[in-house]
C-alpha atoms as a PDB file:
ATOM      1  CA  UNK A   1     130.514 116.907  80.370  1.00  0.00           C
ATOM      2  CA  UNK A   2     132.414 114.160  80.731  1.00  0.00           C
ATOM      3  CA  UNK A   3     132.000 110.657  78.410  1.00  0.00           C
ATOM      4  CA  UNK A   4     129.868 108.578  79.489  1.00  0.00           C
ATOM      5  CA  UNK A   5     131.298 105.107  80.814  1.00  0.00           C
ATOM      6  CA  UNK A   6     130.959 101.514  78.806  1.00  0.00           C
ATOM      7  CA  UNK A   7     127.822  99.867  78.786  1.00  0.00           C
ATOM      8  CA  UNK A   8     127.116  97.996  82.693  1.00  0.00           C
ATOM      9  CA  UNK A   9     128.037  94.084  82.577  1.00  0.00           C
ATOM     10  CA  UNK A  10     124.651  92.272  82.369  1.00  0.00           C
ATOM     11  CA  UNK A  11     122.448  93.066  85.377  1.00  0.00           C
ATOM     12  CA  UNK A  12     123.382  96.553  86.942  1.00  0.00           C
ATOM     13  CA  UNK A  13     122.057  99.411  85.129  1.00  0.00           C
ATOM     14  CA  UNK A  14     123.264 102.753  84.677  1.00  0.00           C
ATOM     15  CA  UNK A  15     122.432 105.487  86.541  1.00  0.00           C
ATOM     16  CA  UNK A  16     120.106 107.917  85.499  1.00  0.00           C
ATOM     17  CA  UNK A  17     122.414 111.034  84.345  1.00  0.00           C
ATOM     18  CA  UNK A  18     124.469 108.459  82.598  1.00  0.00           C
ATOM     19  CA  UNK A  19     121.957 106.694  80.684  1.00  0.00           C
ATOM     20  CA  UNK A  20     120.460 110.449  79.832  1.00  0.00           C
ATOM     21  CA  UNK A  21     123.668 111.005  78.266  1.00  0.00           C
ATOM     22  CA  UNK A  22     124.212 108.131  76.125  1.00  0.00           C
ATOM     23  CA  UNK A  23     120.457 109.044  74.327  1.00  0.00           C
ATOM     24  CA  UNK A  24     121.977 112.699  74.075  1.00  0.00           C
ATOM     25  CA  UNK A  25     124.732 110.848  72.165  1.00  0.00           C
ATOM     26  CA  UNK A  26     122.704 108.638  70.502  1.00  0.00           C
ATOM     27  CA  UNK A  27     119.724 111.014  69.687  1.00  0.00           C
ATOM     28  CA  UNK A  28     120.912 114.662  70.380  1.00  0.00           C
ATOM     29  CA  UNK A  29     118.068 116.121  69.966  1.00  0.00           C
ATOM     30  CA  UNK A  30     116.024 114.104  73.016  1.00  0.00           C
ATOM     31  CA  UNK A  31     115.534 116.164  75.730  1.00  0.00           C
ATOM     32  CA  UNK A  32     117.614 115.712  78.738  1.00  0.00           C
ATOM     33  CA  UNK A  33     115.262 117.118  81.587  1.00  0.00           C
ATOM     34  CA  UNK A  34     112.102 115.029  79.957  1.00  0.00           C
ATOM     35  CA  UNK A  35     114.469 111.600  79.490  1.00  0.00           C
ATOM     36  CA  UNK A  36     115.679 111.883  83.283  1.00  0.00           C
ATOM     37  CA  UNK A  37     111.599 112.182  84.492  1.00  0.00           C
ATOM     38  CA  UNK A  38     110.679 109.557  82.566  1.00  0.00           C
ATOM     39  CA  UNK A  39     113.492 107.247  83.297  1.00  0.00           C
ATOM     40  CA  UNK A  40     113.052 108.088  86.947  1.00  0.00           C
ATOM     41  CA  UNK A  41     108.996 107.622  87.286  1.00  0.00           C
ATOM     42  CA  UNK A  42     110.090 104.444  85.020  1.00  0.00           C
ATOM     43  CA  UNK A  43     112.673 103.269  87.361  1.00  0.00           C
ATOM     44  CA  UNK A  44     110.670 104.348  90.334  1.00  0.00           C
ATOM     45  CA  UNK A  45     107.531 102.408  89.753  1.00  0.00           C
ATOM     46  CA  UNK A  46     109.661  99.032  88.971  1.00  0.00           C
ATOM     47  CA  UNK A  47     111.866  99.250  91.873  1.00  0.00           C
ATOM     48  CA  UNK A  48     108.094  99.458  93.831  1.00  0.00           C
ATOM     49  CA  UNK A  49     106.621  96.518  91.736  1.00  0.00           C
ATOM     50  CA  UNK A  50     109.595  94.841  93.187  1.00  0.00           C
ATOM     51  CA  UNK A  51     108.998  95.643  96.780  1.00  0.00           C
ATOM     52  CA  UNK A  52     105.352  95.499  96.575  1.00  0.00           C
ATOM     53  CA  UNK A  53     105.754  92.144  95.532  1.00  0.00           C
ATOM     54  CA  UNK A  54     108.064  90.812  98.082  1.00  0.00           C
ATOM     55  CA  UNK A  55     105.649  92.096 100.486  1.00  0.00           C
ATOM     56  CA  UNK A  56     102.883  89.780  99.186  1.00  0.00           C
ATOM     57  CA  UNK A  57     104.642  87.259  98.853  1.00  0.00           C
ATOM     58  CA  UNK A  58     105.367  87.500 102.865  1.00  0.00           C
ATOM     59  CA  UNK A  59     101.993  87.470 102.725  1.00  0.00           C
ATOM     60  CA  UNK A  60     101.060  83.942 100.668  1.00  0.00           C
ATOM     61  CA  UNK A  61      99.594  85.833  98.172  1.00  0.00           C
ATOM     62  CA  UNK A  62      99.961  86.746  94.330  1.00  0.00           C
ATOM     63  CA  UNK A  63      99.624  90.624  93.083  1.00  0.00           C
ATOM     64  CA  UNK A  64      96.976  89.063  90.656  1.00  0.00           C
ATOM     65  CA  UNK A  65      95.413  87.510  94.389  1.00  0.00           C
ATOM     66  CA  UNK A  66      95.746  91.111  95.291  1.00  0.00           C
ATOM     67  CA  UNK A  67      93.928  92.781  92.794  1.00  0.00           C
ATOM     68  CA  UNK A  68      91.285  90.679  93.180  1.00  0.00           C
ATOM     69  CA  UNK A  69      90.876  91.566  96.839  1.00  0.00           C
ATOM     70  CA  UNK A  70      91.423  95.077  96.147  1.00  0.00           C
ATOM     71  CA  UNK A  71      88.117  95.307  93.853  1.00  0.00           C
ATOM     72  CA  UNK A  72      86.146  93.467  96.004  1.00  0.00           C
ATOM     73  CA  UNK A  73      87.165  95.999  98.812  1.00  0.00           C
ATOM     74  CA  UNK A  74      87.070  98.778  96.710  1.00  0.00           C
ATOM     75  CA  UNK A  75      83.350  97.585  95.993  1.00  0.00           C
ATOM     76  CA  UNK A  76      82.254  98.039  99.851  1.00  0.00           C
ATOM     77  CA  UNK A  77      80.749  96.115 101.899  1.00  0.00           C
ATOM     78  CA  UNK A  78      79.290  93.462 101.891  1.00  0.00           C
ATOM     79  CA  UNK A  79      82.325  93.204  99.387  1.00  0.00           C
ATOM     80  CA  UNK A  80      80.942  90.869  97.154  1.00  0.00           C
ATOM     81  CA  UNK A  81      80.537  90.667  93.026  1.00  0.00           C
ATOM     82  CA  UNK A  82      79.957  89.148  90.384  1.00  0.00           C
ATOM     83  CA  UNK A  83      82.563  87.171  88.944  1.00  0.00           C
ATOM     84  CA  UNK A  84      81.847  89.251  85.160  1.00  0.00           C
ATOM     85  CA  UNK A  85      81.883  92.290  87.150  1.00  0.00           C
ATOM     86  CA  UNK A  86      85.580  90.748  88.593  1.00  0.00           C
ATOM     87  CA  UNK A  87      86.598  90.771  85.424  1.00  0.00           C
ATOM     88  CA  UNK A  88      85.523  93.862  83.677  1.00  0.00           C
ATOM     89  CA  UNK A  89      87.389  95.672  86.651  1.00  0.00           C
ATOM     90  CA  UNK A  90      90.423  93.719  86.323  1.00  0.00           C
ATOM     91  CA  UNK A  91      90.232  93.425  82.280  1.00  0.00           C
ATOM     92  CA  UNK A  92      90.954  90.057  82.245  1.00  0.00           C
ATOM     93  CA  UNK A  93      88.396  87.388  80.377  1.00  0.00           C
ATOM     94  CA  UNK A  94      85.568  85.261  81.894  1.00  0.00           C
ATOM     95  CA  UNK A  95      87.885  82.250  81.605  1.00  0.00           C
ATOM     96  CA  UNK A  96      91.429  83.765  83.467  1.00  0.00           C
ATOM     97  CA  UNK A  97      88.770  85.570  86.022  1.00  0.00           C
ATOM     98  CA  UNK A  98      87.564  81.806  86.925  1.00  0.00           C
ATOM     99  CA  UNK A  99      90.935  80.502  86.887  1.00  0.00           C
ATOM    100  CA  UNK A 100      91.985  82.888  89.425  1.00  0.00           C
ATOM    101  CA  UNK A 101      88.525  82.510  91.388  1.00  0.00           C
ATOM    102  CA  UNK A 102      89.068  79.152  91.805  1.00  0.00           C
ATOM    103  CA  UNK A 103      92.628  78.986  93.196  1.00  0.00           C
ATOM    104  CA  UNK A 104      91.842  81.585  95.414  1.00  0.00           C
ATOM    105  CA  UNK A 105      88.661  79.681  96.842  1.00  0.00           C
ATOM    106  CA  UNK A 106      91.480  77.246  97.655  1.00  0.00           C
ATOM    107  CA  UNK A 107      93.479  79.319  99.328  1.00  0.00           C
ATOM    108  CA  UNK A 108      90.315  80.631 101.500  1.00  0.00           C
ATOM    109  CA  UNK A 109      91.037  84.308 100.403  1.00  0.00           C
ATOM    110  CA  UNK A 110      87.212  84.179  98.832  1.00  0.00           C
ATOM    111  CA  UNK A 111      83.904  82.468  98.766  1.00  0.00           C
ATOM    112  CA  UNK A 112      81.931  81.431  95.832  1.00  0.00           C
ATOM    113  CA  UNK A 113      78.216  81.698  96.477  1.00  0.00           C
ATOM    114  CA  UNK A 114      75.102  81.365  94.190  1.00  0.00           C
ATOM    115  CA  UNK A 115      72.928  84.810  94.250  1.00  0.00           C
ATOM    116  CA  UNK A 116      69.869  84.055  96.706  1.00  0.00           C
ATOM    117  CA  UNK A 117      67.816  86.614  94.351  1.00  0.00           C
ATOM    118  CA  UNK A 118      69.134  84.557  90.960  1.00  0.00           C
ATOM    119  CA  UNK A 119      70.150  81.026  91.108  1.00  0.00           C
ATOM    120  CA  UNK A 120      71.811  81.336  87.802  1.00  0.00           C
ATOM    121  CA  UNK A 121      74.114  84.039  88.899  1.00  0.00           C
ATOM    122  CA  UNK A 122      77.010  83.399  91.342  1.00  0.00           C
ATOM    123  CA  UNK A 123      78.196  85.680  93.389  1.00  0.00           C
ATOM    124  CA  UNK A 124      82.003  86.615  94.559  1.00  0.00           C
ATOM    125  CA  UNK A 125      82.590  87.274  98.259  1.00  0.00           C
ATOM    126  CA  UNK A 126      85.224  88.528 100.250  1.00  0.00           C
ATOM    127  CA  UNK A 127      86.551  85.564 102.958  1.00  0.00           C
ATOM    128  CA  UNK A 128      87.414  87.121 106.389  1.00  0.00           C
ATOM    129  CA  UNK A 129      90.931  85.602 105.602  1.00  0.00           C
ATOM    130  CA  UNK A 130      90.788  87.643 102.468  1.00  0.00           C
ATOM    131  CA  UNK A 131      90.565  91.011 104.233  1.00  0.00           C
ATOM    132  CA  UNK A 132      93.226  90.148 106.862  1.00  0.00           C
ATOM    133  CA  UNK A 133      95.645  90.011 103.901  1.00  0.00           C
ATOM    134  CA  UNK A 134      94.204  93.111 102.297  1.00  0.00           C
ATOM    135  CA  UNK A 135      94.729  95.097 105.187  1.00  0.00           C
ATOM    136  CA  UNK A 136      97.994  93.713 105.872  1.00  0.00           C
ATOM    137  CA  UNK A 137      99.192  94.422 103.030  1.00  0.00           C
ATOM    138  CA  UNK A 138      98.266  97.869 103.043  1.00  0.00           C
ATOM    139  CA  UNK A 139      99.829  98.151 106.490  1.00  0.00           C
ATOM    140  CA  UNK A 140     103.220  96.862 104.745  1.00  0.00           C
ATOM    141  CA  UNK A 141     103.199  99.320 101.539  1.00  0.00           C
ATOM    142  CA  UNK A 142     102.461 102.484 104.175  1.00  0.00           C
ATOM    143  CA  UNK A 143     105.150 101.744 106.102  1.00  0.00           C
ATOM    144  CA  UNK A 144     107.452 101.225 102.942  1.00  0.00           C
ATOM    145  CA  UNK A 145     105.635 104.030 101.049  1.00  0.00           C
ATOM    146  CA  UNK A 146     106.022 106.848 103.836  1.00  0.00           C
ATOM    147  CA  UNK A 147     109.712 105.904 104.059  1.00  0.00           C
ATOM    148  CA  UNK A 148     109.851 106.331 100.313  1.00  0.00           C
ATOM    149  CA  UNK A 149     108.855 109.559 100.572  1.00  0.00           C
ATOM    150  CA  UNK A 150     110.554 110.786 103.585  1.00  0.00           C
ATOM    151  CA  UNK A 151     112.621 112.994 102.194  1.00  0.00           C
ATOM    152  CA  UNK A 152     109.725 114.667 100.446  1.00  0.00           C
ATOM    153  CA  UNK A 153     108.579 117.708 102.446  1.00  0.00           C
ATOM    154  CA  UNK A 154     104.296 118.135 102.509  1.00  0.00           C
ATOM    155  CA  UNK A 155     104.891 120.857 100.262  1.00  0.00           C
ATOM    156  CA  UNK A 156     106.626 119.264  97.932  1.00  0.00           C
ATOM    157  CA  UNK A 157     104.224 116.156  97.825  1.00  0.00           C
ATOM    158  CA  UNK A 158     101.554 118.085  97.192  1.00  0.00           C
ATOM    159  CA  UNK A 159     103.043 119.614  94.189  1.00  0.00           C
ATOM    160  CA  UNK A 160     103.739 116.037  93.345  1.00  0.00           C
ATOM    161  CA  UNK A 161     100.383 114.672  94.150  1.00  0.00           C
ATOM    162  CA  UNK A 162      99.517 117.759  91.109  1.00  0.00           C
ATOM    163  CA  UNK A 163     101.829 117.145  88.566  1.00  0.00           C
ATOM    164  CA  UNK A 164     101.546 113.022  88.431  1.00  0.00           C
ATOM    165  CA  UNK A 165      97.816 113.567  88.298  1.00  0.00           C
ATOM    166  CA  UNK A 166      98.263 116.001  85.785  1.00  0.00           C
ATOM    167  CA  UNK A 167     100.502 113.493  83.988  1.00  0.00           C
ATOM    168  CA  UNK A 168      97.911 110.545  84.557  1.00  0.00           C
ATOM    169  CA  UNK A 169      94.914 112.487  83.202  1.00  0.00           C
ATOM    170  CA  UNK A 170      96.958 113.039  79.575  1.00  0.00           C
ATOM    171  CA  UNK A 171      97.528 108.952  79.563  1.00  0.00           C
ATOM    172  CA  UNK A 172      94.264 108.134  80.567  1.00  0.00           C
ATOM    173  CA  UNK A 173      92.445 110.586  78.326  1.00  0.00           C
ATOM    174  CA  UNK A 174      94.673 109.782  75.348  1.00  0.00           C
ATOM    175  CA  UNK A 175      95.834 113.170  74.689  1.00  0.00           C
ATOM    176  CA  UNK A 176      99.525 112.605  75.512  1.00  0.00           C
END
């Protein structure tokens, strides 16, 4: 193996194998194989952040915007909730769930309605303008996802579609 070169000059990183091998150096007993998979998905899912966000942006909107409009679709129609129930989704506080309500009134992406069966209770609804940009947006990242993945074979995404979940379940059950 050959020595791995200097440190990058501020803002270019090192490629994967090389960064692998300066933990080796640093840590030798890290393993290589796990390092380069977890530098990779790392890697991987900011270089997406990155895109996903230019996208939206294209788009007039925020990725906070967009997670908003993603739980009130996810909810089904008549895509509307409460703004607690907002939150709880998102995990974000009463207060931040407001402050983002509010701006997004303004923007016409949602509506802010009292609940016709509760007068106390307001309800969170899904503007037509809202949706537009959902879907949009979801047109964008499947055009830029299946090109991502174009050098996958079906095969091979399946197996990929396994082992991520696989990997997701351990996080999100808190046994990795």
């Amino acid at each position: 193996m050959t020595a791995p070169r200097p440190a990058p000059e501020t803002g270019t990183e090192l490629d994967i194998a090389e960064q692998v091998a300066i933990y080796q150096r640093e840590f030798p007993t890290v393993d290589p194989q796990v390092e380069t998979i977890v530098s990779s998905l790392s890697r991987v899912s900011r270089r997406m952040g990155v895109a996903y966000d230019r996208q939206l942006t294209v788009l007039g909107i925020t990725a906070a915007e967009w997670e908003v409009l993603k739980a009130l679709v996810v909810a089904g129609s008549p895509y509307r909730l409460g703004p607690g129930e907002l939150a709880k989704r998102l995990g974000l506080t009463p207060a931040a769930m407001t402050h983002r309500i509010d701006r997004m009134v303004t923007e016409d992406l949602v509506t802010r309605e009292r609940d016709e069966t509760n007068r106390v209770r307001v309800i969170i609804g899904l503007t037509e303008n809202g949706r537009d940009k959902w879907l949009e947006s979801m047109r964008m990242a499947a055009v830029f996802e299946e090109e991502l993945l174009q050098d996958v074979a079906a095969e091979e995404r399946s197996a990929l579609c396994g082992l991520l979940g696989r990997m997701l379940t351990r996080l999100e059950t808190g046994t990795g």
